[in-house]
Protein backbone atom coordinates (compact mmCIF):
# COMPACT_ATOMS: atom_id res chain seq x y z
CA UNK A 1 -2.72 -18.24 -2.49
CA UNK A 2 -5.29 -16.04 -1.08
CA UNK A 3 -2.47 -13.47 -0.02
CA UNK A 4 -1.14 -13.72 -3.28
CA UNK A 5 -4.33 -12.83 -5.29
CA UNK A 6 -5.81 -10.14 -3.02
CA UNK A 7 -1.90 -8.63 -3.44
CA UNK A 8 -2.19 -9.06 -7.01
CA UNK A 9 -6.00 -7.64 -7.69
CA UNK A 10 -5.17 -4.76 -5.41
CA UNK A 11 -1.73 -4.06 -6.96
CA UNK A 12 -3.86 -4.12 -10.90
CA UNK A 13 -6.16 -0.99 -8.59
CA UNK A 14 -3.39 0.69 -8.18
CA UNK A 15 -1.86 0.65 -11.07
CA UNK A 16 -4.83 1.14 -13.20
CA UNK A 17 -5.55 4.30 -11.06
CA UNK A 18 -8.82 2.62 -9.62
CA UNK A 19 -8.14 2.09 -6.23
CA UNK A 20 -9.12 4.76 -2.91
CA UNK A 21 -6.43 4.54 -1.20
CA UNK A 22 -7.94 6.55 1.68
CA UNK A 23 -11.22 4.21 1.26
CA UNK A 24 -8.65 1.26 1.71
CA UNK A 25 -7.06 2.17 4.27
CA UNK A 26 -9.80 2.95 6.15
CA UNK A 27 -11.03 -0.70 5.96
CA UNK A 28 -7.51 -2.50 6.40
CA UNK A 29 -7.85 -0.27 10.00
CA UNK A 30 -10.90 -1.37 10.97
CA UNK A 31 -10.36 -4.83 9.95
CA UNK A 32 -7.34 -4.89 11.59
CA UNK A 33 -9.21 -3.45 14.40
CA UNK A 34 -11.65 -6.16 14.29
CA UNK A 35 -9.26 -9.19 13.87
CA UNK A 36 -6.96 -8.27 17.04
CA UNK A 37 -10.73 -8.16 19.43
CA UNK A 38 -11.61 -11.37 17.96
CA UNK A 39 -8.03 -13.52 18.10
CA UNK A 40 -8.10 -11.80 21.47
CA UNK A 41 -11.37 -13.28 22.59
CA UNK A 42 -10.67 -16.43 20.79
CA UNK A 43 -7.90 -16.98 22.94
CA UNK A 44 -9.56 -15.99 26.08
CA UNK A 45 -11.88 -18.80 25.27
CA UNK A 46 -9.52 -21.44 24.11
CA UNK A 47 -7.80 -20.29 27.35
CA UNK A 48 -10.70 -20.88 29.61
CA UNK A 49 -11.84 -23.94 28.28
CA UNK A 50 -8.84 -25.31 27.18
CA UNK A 51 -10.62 -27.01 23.48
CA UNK A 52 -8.67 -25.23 20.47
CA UNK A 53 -11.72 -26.74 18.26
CA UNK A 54 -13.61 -24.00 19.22
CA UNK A 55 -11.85 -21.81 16.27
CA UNK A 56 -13.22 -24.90 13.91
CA UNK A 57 -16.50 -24.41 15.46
CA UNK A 58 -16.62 -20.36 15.33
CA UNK A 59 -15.64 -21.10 11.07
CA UNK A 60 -18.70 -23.24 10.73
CA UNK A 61 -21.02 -20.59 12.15
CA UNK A 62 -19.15 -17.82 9.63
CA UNK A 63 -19.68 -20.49 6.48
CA UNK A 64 -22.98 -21.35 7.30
CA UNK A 65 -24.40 -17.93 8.21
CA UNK A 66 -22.62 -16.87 4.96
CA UNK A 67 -24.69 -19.58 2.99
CA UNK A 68 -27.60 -18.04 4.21
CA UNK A 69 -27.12 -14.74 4.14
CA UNK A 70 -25.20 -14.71 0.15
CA UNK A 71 -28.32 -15.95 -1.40
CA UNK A 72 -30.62 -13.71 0.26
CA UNK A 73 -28.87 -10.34 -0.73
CA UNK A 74 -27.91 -11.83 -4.77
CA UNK A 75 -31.47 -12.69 -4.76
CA UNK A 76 -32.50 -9.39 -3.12
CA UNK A 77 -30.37 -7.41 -5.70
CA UNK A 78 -31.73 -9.51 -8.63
CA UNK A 79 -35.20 -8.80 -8.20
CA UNK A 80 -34.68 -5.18 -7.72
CA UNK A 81 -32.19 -4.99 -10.52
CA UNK A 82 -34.56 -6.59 -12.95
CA UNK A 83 -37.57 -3.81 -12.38
């Protein structure tokens, strides 16, 4: 489902004439980039260790550092956007 929407949001860009393609492709590189070091690592470690519940444990750090972090910046931007 996630596939499906980001397809469909970025597809409405397009065809609207608002996205950067350049911009976009510049991310999809780097985040492509970024998810080959880290499946590689992950799979060093899994590897090593042997415990493929170390993925689970990695997406708690993401989802609670993300709970943290979300609020701080929305608050951040609320205060400043409200002077």
């Amino acid at each position: 489902m996630i596939m499906f929407s980001a397809f469909a949001n970025t597809f409405t860009f397009w065809l609207y004439g608002n996205l950067y393609t350049y911009f976009a492709l510049w991310i999809g590189l780097w985040s492509g980039i970024g998810i080959y070091i880290f499946l590689s690592i992950i799979g060093a470690v899994i590897k090593k260790y042997k415990r493929p519940s170390i993925v689970v444990f990695f997406l708690g750090a993401v989802i609670a550092l993300s709970s943290i972090v979300v609020p701080l910046v929305n608050t951040q931007h609320l205060i400043t956007a409200n002077k």
